[in-house]
Protein backbone atom coordinates (compact mmCIF):
# COMPACT_ATOMS: atom_id res chain seq x y z
CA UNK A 1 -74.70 32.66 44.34
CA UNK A 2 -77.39 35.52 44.77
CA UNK A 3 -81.05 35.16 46.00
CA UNK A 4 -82.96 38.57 45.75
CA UNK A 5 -86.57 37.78 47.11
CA UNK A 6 -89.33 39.92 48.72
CA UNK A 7 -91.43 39.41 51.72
CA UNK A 8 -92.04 40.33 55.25
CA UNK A 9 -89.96 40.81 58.17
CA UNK A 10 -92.75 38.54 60.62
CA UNK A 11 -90.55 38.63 63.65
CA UNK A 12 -87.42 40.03 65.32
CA UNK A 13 -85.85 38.40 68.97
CA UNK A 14 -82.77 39.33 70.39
CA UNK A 15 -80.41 36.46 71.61
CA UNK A 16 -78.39 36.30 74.72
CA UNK A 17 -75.16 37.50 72.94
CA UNK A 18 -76.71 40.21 71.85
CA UNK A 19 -77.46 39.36 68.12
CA UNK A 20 -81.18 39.25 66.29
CA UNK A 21 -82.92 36.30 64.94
CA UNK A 22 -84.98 37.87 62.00
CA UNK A 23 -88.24 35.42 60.79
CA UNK A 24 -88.71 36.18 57.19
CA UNK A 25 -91.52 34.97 55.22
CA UNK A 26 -91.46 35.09 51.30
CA UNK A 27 -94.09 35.02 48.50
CA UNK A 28 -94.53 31.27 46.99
CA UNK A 29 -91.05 30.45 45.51
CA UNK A 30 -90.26 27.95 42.46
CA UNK A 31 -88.58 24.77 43.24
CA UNK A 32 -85.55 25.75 41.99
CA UNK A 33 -84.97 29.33 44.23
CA UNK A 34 -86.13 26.84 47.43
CA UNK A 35 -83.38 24.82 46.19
CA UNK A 36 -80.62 27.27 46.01
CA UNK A 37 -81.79 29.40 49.24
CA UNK A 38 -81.23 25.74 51.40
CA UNK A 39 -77.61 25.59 49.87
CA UNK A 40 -77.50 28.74 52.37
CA UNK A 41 -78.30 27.62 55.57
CA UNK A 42 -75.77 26.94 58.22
CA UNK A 43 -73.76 29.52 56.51
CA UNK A 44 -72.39 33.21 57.15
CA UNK A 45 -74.57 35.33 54.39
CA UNK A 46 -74.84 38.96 53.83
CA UNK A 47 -78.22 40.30 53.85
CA UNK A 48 -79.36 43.81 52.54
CA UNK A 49 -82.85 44.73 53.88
CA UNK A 50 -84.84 47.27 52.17
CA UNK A 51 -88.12 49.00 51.43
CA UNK A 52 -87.50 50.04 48.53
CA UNK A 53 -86.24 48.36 45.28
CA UNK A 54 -82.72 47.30 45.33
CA UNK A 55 -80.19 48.69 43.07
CA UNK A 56 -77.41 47.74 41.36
CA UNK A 57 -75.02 50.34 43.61
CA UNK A 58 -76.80 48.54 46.53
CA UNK A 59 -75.51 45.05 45.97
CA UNK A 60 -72.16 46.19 44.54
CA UNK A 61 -72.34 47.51 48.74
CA UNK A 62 -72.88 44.83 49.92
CA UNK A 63 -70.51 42.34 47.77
CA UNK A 64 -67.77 44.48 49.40
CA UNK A 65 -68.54 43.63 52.90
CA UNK A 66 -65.99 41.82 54.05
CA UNK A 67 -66.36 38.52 54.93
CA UNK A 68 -63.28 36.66 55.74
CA UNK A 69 -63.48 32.37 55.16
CA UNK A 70 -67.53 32.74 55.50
CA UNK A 71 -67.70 34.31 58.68
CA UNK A 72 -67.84 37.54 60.01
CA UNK A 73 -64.62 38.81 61.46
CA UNK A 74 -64.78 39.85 64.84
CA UNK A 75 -62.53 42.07 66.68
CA UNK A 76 -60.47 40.80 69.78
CA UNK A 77 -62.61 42.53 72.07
CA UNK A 78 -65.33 40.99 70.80
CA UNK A 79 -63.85 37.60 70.81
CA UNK A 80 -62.89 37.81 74.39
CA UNK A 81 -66.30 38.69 75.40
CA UNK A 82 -67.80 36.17 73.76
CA UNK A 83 -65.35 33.97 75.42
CA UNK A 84 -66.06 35.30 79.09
CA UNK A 85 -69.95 34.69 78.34
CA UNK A 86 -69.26 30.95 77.85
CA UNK A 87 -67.34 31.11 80.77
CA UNK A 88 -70.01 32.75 83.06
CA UNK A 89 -72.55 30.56 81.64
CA UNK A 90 -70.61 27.26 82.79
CA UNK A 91 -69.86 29.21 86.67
CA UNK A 92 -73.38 29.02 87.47
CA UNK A 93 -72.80 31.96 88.85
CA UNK A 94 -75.69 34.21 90.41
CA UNK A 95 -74.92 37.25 88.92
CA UNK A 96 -75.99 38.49 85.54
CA UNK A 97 -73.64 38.49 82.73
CA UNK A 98 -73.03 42.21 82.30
CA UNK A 99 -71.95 42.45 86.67
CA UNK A 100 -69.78 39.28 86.23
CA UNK A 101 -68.08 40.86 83.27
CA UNK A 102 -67.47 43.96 84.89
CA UNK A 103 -65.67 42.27 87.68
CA UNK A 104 -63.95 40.06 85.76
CA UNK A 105 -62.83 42.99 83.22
CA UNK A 106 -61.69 44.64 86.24
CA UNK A 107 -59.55 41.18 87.73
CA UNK A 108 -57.99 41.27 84.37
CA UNK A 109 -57.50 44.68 84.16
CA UNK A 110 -55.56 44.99 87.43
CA UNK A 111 -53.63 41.99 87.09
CA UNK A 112 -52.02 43.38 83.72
CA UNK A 113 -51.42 47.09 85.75
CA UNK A 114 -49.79 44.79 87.92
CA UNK A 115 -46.86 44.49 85.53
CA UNK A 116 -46.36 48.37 84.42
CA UNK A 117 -42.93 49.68 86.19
């Protein structure tokens, strides 16, 4: 299902993993386009934001983003960092996230030079 609407970006935040919460606000909607934007939420969703008018070459773009069982793929890297943040969050530890990963990076680092001949 496709939604194409127009309106205004009314606020941007960055979150503590690093990600954006974007507040959109739309002109008056019918019932039925309400209805079939709520099927979206709680769900992975491409979004294509634009000035301009969209075009047909723009959402053939973005239907080719992958998007593997609804969610975003991440990379391993990725995964393990997210993974480490959780884990510095439940430490309580002192230090801030990006000094705790750092030293942790470096723990794991060493312990896996540690096994080279």
């Amino acid at each position: 299902m496709k939604v194409v609407l127009e309106g205004i970006v009314e606020g941007l935040s960055t979150l503590k993993d690093g990600s954006l919460k974007i507040v959109l606000s739309t002109q008056e909607v019918d019932g039925t386009t309400a209805a079939n934007i709520f099927q979206f939420r709680n769900l992975f969703v491409k979004v294509l934001i634009s000035n301009t008018n969209i075009t047909a070459m723009d959402e053939e773009l973005v239907d080719k983003t992958a998007i593997v069982a609804g969610k975003k793929p991440k990379s391993e890297s990725s995964r393990l960092r997210a993974v480490l943040f959780r884990v510095h969050e439940q430490s309580n530890s002192n230090d801030e996230f990006e000094v705790w990963y750092k030293a942790e990076m470096n723990r794991v680092i060493e312990h896996y030079k540690g096994k080279l001949d």
